[in-house]
N, C-alpha and C. Protein backbone atom coordinates (compact mmCIF):
# COMPACT_ATOMS: atom_id res chain seq x y z
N UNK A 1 140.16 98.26 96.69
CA UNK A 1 138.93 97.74 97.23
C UNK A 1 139.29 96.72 98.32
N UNK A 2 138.35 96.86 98.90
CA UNK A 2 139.00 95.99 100.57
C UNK A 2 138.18 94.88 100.39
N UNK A 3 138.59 93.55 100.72
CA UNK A 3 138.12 92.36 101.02
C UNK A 3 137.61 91.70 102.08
N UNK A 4 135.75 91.55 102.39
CA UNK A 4 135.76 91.05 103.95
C UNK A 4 135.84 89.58 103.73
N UNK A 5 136.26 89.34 105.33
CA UNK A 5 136.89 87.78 104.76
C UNK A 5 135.72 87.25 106.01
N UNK A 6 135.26 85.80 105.58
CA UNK A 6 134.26 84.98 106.04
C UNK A 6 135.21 84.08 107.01
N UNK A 7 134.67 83.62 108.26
CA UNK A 7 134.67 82.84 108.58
C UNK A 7 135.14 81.61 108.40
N UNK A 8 136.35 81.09 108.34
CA UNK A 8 136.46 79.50 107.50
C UNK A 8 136.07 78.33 108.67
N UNK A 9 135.59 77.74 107.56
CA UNK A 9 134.63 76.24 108.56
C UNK A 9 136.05 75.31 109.14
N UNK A 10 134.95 74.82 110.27
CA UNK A 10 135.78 73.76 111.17
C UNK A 10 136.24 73.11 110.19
N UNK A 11 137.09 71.88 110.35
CA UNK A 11 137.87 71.05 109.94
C UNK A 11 139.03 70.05 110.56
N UNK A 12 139.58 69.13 109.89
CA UNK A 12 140.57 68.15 110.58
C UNK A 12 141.79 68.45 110.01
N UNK A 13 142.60 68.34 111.16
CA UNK A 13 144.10 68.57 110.70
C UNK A 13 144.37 67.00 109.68
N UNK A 14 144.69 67.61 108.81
CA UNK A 14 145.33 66.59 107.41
C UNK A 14 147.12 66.46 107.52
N UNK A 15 147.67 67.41 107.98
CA UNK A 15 149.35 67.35 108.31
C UNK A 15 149.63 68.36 109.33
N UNK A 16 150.74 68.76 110.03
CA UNK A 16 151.34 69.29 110.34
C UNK A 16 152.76 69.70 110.91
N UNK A 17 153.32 70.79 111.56
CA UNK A 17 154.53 70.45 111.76
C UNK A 17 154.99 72.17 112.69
N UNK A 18 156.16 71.48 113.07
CA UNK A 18 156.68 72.70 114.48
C UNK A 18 157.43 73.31 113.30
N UNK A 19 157.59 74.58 113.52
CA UNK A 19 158.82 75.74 112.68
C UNK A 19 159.33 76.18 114.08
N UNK A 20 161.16 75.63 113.40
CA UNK A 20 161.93 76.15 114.15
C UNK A 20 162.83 77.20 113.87
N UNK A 21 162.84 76.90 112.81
CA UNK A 21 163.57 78.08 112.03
C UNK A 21 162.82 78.58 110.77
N UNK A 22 161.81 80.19 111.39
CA UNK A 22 161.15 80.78 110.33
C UNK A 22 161.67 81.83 109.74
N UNK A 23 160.76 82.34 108.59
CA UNK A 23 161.55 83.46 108.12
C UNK A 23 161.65 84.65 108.86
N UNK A 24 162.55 85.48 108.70
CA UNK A 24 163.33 86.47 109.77
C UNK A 24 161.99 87.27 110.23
N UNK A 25 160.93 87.81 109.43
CA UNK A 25 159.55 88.40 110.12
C UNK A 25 158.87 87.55 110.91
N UNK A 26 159.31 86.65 111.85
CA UNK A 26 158.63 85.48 112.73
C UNK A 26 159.83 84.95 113.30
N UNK A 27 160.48 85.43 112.92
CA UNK A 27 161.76 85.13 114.26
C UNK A 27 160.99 85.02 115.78
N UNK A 28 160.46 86.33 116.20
CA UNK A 28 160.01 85.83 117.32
C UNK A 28 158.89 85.30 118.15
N UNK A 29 158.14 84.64 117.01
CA UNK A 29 157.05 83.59 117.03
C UNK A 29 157.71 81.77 117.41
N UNK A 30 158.88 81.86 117.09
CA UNK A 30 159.31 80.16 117.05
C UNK A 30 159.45 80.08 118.38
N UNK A 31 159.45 78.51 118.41
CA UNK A 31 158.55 77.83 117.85
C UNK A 31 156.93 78.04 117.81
N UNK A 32 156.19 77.61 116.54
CA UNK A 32 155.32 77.27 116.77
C UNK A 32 154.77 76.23 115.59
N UNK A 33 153.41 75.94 115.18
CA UNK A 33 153.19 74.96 114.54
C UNK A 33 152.03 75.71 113.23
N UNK A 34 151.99 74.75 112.33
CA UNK A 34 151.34 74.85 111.17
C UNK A 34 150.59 73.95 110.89
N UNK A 35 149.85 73.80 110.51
CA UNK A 35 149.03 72.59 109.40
C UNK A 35 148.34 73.03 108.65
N UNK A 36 147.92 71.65 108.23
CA UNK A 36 147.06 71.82 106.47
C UNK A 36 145.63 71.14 106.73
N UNK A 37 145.06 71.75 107.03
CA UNK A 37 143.68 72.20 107.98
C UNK A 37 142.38 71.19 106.45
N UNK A 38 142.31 70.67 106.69
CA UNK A 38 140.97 69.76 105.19
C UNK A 38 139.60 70.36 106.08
N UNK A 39 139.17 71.12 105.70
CA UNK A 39 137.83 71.89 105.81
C UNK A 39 136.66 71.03 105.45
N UNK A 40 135.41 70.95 106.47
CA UNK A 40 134.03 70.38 106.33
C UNK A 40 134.10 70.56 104.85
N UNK A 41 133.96 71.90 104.04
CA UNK A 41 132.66 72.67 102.85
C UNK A 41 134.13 71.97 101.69
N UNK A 42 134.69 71.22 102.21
CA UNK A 42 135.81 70.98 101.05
C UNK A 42 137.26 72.08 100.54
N UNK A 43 137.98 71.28 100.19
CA UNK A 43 139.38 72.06 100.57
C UNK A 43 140.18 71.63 101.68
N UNK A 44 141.31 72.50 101.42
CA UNK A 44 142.17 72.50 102.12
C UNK A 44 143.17 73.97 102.92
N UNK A 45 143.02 74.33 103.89
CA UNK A 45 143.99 75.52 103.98
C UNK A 45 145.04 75.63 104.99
N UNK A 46 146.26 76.04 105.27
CA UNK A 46 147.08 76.11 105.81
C UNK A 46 147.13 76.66 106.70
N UNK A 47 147.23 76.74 108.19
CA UNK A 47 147.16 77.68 108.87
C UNK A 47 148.42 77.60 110.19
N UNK A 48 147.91 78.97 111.31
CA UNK A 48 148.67 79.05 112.20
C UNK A 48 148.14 78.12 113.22
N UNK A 49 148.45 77.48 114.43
CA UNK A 49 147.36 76.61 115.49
C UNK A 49 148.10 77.63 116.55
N UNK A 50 146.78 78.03 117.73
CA UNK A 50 146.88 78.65 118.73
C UNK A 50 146.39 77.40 120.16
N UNK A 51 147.07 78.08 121.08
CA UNK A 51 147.06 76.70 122.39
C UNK A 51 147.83 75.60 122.11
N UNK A 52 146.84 74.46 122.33
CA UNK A 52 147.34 73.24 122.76
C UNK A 52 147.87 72.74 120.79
N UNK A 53 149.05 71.83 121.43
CA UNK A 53 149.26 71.44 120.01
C UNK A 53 148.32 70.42 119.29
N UNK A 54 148.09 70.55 117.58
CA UNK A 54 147.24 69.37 117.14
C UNK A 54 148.07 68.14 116.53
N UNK A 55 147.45 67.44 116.23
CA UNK A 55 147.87 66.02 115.71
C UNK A 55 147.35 65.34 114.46
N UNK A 56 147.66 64.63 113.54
CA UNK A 56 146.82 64.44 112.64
C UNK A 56 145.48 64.23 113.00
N UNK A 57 144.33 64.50 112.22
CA UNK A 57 143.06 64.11 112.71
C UNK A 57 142.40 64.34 113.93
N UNK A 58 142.72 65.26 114.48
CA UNK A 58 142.13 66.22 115.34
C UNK A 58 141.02 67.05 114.70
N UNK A 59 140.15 67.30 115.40
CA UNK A 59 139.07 68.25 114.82
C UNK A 59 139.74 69.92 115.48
N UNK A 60 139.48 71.05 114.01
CA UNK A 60 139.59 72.28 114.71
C UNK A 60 138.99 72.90 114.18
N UNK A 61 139.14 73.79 115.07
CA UNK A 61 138.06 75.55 113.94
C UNK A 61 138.58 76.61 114.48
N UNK A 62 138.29 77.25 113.30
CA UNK A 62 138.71 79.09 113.42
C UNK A 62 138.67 79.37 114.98
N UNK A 63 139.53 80.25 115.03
CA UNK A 63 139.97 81.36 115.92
C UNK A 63 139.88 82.71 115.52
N UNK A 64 140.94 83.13 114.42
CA UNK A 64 140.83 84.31 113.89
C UNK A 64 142.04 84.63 113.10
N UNK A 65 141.97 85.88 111.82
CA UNK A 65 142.99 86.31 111.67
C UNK A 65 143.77 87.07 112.26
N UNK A 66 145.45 87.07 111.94
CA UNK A 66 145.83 87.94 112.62
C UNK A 66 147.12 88.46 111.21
N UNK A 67 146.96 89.41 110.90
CA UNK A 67 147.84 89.71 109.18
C UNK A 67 147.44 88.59 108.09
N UNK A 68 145.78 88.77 108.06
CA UNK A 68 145.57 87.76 107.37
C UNK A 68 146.02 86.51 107.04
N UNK A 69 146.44 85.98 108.15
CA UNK A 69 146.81 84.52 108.49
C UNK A 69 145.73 83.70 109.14
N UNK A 70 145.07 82.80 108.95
CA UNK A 70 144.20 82.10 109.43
C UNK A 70 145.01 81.26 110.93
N UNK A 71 144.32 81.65 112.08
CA UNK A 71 144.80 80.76 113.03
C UNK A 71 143.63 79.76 113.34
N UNK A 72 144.00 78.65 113.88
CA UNK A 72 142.77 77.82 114.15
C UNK A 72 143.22 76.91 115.48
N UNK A 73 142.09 76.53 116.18
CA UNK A 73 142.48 75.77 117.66
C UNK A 73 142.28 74.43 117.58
N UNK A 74 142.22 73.76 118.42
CA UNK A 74 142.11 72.20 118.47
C UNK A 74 140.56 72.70 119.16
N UNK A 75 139.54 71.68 118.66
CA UNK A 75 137.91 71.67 118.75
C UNK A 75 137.80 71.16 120.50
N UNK A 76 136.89 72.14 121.19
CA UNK A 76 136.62 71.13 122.63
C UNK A 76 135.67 69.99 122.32
């Protein structure tokens, strides 16, 4: 059974960090960055960041999946 997946709400970056050395299926993604995304509706989720880099406490929101990885941007 297939799973549709919703939308995840804006939110503030709570941590993050550059990967320089990922696992060998993302070899040729490095660098790039991660964080731990604290969502408006509560929670927390981990994601990929696309563009500009974020910082703690930056506001962001969804972008999209891509292999069911949540990417998310820094908010204009």
């Amino acid at each position: 059974m297939s799973e549709t997946k919703n939308a995840p709400t804006p939110g503030t970056v709570y941590t993050e960090t550059i990967v320089h050395s990922p696992p060998e299926a993302y070899l040729n993604d490095a660098p790039y960055q991660l964080a731990i995304v604290e969502l408006e509706g509560g929670g927390r989720l981990t994601v990929r960041i696309l563009g500009d880099k974020v910082q703690i406490g930056d506001p962001v929101e969804f972008a999209e999946y891509r292999n069911e990885v949540p990417y998310y941007r820094k908010s204009a």
